[in-house]
PDB file of N, CA and C in Angstrom:
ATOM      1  N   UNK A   1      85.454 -70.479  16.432  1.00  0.00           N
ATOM      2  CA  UNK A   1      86.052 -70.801  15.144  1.00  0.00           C
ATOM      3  C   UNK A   1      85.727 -69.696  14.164  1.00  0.00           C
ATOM      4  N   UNK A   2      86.643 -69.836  13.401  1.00  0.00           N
ATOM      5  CA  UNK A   2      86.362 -68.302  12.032  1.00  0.00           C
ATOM      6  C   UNK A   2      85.406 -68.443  11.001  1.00  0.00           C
ATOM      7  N   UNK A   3      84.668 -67.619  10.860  1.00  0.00           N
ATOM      8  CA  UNK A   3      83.781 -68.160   9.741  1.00  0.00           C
ATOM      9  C   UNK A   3      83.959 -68.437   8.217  1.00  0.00           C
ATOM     10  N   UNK A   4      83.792 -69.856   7.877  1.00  0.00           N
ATOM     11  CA  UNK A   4      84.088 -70.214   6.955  1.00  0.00           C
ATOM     12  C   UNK A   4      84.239 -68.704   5.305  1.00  0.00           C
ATOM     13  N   UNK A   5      82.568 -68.414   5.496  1.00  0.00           N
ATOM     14  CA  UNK A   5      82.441 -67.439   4.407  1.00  0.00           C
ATOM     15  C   UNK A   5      83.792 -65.951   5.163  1.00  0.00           C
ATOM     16  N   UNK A   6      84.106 -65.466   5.890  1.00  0.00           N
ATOM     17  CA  UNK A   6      85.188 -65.017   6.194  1.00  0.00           C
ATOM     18  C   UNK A   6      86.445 -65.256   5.843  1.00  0.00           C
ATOM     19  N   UNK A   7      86.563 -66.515   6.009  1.00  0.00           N
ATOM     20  CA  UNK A   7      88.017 -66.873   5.030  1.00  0.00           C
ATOM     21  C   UNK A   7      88.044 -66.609   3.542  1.00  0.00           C
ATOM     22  N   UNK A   8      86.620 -67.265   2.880  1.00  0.00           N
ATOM     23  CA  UNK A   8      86.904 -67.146   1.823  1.00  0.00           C
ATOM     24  C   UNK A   8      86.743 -66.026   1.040  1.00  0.00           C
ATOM     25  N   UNK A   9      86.315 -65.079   1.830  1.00  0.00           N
ATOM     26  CA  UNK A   9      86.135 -63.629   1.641  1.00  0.00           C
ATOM     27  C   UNK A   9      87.370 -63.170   1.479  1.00  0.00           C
ATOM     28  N   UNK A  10      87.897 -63.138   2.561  1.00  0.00           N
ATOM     29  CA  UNK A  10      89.559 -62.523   2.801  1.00  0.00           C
ATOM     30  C   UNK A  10      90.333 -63.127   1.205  1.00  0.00           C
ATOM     31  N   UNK A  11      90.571 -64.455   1.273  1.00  0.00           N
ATOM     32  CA  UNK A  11      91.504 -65.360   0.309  1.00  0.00           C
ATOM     33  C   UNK A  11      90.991 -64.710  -0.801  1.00  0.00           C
ATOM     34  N   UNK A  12      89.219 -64.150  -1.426  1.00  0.00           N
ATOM     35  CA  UNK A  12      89.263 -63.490  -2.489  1.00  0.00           C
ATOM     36  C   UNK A  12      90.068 -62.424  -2.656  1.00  0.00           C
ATOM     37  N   UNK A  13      89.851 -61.429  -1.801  1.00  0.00           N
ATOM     38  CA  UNK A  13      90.156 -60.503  -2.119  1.00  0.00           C
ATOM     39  C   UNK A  13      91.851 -59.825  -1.869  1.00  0.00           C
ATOM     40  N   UNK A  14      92.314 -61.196  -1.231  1.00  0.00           N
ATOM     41  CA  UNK A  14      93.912 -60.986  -1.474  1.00  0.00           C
ATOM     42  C   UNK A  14      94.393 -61.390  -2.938  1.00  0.00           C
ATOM     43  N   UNK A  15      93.269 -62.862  -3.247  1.00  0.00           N
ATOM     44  CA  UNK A  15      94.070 -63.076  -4.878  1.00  0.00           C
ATOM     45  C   UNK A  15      93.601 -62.461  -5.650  1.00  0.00           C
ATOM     46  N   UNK A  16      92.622 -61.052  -5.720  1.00  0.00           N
ATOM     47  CA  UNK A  16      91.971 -60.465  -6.250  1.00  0.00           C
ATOM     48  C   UNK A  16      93.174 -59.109  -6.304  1.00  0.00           C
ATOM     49  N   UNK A  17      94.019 -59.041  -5.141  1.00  0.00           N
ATOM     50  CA  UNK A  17      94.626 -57.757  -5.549  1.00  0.00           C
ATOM     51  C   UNK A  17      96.068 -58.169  -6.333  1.00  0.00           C
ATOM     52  N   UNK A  18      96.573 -59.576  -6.360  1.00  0.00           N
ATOM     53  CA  UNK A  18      97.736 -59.763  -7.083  1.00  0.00           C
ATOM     54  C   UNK A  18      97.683 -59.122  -8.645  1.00  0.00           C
ATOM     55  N   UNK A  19      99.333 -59.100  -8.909  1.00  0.00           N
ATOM     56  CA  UNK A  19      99.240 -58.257 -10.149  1.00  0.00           C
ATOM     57  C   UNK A  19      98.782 -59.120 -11.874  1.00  0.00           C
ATOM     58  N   UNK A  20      98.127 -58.325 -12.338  1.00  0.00           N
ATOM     59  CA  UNK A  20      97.380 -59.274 -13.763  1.00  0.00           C
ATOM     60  C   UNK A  20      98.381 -60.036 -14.484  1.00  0.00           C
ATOM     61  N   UNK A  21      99.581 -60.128 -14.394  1.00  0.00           N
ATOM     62  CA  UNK A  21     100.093 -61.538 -15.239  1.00  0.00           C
ATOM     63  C   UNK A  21     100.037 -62.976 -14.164  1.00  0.00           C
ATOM     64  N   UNK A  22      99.626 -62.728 -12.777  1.00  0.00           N
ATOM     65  CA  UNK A  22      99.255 -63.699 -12.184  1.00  0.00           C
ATOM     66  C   UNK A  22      98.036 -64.173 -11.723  1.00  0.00           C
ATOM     67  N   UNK A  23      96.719 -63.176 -12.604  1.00  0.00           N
ATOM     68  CA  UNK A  23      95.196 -63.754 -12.302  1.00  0.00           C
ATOM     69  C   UNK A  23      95.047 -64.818 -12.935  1.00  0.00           C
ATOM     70  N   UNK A  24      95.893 -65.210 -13.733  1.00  0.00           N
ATOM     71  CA  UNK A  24      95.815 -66.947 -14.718  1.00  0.00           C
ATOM     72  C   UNK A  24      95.539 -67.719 -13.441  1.00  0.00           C
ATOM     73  N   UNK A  25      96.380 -67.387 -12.243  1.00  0.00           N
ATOM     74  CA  UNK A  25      96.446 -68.436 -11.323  1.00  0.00           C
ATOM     75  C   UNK A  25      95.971 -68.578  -9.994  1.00  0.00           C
ATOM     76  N   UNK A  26      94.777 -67.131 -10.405  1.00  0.00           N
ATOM     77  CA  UNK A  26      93.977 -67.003  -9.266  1.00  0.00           C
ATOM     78  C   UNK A  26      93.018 -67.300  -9.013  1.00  0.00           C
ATOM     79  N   UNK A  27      92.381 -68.294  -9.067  1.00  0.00           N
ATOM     80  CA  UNK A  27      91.370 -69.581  -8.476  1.00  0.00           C
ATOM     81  C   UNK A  27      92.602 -70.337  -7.539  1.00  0.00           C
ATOM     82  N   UNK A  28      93.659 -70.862  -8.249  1.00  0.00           N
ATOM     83  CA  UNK A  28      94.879 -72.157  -7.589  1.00  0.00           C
ATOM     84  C   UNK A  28      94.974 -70.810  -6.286  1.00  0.00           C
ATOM     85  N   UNK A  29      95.847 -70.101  -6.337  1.00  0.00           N
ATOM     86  CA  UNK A  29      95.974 -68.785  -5.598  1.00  0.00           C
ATOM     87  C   UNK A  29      95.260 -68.614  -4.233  1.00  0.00           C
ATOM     88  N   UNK A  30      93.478 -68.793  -5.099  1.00  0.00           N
ATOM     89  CA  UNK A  30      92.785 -68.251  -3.641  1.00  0.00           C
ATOM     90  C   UNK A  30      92.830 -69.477  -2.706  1.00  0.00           C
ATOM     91  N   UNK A  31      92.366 -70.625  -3.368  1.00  0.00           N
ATOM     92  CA  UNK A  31      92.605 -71.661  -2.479  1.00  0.00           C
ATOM     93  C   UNK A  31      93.802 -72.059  -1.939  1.00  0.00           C
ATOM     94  N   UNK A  32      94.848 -71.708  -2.249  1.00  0.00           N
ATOM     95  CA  UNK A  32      96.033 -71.938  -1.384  1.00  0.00           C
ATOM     96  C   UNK A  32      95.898 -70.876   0.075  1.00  0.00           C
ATOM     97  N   UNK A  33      95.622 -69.832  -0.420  1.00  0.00           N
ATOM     98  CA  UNK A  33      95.817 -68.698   0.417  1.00  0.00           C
ATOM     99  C   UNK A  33      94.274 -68.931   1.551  1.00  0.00           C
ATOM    100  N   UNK A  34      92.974 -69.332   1.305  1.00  0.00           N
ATOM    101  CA  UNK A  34      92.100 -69.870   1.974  1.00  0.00           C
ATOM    102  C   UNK A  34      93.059 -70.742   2.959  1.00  0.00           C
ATOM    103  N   UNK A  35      93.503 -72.010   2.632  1.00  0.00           N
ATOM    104  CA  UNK A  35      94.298 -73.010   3.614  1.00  0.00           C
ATOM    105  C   UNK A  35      95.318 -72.610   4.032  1.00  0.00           C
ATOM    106  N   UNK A  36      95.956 -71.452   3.971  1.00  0.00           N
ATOM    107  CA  UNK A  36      96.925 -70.972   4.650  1.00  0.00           C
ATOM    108  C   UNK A  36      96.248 -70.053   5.965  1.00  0.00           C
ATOM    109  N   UNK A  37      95.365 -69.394   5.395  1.00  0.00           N
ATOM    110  CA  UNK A  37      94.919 -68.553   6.450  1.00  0.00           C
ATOM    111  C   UNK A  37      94.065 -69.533   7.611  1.00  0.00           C
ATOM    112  N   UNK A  38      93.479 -70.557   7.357  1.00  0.00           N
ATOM    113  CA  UNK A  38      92.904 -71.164   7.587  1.00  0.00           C
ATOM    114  C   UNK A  38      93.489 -72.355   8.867  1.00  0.00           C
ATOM    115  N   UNK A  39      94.646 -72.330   8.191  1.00  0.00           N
ATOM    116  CA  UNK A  39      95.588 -72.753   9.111  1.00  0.00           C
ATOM    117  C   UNK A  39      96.639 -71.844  10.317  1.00  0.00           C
ATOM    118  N   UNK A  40      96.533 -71.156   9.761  1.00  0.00           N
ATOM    119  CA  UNK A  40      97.254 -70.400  10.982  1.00  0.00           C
ATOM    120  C   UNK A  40      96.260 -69.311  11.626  1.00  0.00           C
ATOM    121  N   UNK A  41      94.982 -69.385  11.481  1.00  0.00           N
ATOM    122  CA  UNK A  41      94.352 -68.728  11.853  1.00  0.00           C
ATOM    123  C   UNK A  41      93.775 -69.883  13.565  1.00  0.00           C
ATOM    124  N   UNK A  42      94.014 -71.104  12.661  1.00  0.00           N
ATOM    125  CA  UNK A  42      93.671 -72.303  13.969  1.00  0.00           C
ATOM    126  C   UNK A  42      94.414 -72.560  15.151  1.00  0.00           C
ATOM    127  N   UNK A  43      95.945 -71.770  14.757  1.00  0.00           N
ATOM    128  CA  UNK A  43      96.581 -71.868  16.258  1.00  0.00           C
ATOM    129  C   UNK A  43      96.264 -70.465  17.224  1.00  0.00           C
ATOM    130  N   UNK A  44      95.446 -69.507  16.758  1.00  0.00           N
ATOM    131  CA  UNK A  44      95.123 -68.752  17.403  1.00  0.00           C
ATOM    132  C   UNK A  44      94.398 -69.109  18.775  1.00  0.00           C
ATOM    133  N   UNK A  45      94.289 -68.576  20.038  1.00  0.00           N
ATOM    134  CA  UNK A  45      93.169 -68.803  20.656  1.00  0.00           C
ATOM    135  C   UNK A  45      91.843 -67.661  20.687  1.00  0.00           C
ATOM    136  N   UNK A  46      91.315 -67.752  19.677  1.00  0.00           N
ATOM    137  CA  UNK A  46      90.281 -66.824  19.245  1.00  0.00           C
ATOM    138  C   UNK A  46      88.833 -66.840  19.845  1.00  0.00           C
ATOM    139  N   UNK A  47      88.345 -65.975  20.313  1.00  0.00           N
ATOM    140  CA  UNK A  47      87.099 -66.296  20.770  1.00  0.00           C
ATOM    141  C   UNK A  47      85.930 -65.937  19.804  1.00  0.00           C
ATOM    142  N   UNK A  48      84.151 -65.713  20.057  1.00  0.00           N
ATOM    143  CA  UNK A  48      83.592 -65.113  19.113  1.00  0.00           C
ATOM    144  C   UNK A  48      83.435 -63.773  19.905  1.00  0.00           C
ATOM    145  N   UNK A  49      82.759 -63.003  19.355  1.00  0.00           N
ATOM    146  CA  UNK A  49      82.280 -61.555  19.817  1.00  0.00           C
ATOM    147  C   UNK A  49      81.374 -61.995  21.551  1.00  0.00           C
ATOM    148  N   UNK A  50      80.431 -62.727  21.156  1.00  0.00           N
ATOM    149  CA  UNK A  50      79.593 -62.982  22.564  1.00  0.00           C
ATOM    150  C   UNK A  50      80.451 -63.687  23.167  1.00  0.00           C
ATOM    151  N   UNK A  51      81.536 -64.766  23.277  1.00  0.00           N
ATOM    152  CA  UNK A  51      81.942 -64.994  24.463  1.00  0.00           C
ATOM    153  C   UNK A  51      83.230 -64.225  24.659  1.00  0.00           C
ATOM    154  N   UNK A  52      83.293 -63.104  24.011  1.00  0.00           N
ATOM    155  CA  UNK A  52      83.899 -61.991  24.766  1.00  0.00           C
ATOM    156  C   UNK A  52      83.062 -61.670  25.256  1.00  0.00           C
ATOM    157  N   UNK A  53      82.336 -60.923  25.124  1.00  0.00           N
ATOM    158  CA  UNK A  53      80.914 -60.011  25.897  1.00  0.00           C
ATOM    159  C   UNK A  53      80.607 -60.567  27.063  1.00  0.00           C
ATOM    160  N   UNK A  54      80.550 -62.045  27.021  1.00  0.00           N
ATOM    161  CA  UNK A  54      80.123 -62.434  28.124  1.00  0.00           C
ATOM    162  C   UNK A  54      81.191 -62.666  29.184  1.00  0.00           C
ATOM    163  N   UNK A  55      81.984 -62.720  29.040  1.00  0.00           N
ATOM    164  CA  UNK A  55      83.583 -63.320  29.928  1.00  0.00           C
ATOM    165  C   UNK A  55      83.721 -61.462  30.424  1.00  0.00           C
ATOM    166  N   UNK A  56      83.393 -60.644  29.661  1.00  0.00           N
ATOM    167  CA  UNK A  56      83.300 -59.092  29.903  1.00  0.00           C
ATOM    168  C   UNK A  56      82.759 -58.838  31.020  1.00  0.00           C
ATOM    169  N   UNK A  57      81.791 -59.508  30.614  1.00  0.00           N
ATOM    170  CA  UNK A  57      79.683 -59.002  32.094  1.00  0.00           C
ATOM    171  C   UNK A  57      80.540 -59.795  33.140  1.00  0.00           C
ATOM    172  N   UNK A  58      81.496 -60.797  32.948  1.00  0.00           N
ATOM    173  CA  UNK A  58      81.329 -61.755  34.378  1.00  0.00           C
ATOM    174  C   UNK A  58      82.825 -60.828  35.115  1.00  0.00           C
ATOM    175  N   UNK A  59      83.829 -60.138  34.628  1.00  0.00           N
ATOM    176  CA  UNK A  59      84.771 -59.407  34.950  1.00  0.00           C
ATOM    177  C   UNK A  59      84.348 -58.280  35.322  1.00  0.00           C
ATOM    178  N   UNK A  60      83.336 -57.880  34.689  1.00  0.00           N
ATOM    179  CA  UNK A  60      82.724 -56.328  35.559  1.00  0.00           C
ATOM    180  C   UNK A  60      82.260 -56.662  36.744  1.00  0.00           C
ATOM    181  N   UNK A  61      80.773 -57.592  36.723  1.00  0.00           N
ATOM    182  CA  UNK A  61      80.521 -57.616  38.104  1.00  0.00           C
ATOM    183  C   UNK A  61      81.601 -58.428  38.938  1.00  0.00           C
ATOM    184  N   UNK A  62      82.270 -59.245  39.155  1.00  0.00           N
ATOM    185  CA  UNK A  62      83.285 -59.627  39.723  1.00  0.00           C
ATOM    186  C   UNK A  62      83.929 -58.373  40.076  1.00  0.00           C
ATOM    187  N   UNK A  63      84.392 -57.606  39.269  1.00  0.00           N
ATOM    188  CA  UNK A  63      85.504 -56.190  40.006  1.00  0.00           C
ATOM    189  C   UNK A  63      84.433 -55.316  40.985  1.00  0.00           C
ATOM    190  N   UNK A  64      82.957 -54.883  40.464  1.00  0.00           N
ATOM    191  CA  UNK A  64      82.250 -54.622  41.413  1.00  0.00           C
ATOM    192  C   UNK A  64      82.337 -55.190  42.667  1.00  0.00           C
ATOM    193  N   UNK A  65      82.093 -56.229  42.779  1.00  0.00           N
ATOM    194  CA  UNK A  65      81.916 -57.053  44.110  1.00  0.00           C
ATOM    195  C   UNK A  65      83.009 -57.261  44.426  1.00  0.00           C
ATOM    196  N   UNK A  66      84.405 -57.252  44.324  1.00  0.00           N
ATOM    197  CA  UNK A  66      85.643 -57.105  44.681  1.00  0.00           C
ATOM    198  C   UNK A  66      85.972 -55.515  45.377  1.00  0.00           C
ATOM    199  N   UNK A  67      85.293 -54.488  44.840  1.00  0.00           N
ATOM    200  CA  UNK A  67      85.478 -53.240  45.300  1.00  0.00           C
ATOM    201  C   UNK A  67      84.433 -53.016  46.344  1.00  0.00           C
ATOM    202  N   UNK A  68      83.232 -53.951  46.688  1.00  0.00           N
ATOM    203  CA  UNK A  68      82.239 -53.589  47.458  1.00  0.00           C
ATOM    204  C   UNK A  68      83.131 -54.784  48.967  1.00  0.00           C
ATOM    205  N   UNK A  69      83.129 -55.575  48.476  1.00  0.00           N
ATOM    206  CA  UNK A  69      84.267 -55.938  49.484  1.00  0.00           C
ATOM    207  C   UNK A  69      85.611 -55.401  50.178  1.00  0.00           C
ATOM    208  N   UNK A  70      86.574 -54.954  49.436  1.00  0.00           N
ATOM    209  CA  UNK A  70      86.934 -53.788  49.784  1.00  0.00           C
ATOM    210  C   UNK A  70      86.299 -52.760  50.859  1.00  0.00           C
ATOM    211  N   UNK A  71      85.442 -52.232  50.387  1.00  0.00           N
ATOM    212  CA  UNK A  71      84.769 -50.937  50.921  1.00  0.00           C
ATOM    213  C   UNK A  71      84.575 -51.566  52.208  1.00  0.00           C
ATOM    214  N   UNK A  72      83.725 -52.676  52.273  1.00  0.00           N
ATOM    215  CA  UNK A  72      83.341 -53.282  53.725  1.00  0.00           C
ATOM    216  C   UNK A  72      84.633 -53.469  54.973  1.00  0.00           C
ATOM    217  N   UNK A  73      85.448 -54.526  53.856  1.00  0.00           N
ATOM    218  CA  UNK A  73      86.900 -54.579  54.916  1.00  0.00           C
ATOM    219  C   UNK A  73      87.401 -53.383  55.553  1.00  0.00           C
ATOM    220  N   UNK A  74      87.323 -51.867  55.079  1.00  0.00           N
ATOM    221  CA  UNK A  74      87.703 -50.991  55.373  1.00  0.00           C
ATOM    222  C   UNK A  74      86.850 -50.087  56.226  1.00  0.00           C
ATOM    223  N   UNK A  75      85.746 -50.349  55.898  1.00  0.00           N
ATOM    224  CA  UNK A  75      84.249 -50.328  56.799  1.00  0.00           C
ATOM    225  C   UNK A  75      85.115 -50.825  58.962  1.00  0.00           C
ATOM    226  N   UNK A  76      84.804 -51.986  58.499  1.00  0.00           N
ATOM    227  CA  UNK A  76      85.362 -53.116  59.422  1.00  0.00           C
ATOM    228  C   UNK A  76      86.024 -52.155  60.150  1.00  0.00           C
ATOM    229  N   UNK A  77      87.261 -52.719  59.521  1.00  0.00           N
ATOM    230  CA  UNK A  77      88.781 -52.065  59.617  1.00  0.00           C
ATOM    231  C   UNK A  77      88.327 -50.663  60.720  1.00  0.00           C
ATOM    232  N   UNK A  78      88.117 -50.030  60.363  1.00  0.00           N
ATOM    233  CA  UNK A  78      87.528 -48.651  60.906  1.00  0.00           C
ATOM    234  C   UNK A  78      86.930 -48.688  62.044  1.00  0.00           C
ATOM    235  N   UNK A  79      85.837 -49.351  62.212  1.00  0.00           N
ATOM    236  CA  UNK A  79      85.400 -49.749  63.491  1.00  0.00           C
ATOM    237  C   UNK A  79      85.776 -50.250  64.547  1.00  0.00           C
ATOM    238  N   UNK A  80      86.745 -51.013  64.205  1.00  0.00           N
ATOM    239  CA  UNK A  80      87.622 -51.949  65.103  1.00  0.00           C
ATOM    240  C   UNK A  80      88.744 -51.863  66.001  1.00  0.00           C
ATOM    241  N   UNK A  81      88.951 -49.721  65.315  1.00  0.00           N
ATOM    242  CA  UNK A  81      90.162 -49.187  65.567  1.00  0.00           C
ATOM    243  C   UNK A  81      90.315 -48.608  66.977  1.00  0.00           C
ATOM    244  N   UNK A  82      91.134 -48.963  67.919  1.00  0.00           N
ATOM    245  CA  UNK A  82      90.883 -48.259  69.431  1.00  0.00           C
ATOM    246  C   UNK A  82      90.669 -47.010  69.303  1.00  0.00           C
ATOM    247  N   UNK A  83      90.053 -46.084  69.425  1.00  0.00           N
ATOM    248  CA  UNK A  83      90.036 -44.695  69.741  1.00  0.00           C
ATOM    249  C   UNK A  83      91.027 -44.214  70.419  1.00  0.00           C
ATOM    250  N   UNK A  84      91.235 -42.853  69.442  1.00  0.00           N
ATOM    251  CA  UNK A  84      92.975 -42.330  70.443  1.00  0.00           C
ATOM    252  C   UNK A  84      92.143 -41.067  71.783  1.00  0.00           C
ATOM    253  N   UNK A  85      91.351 -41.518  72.703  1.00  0.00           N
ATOM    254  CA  UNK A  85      91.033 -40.390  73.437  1.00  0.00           C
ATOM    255  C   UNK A  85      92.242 -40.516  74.420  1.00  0.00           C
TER     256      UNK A  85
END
């Protein structure tokens, strides 16, 4: 999930850049723009930083051991081959 102080970070500093005959209405502003982002930020499928990292570590060694398998089958493979004498 997104972090709360993140949203409301962002929502400042978007109603922070609107132009000055509309800062009258920038408190109403940020909080609209907070629940907007807030909301469409929820149909995302977003992860955090560590369970990327970690879904990362488990795809590396997985492709390792997919390529060390490999290597073996072909290992195999090789051995198994009649000799052309």
């Amino acid at each position: 999930m997104i972090d709360s102080k993140l949203l409301d970070d962002l929502a400042k500093r978007v109603a922070g850049s609107v132009p000055v005959g509309l800062q009258l209405l920038q408190e109403d502003l940020q909080k609209n723009l907070r629940s907007a982002l807030e909301a469409g930020l929820s149909h995302l499928e977003l992860v955090t930083r560590e369970e990327f990292e970690i879904q990362r570590a488990v795809l590396l060694r997985t492709r390792e051991k997919l390529e060390g398998l490999e290597r073996r089958i072909a290992e195999l493979e090789a051995d198994t081959r009649p000799s052309a004498d």
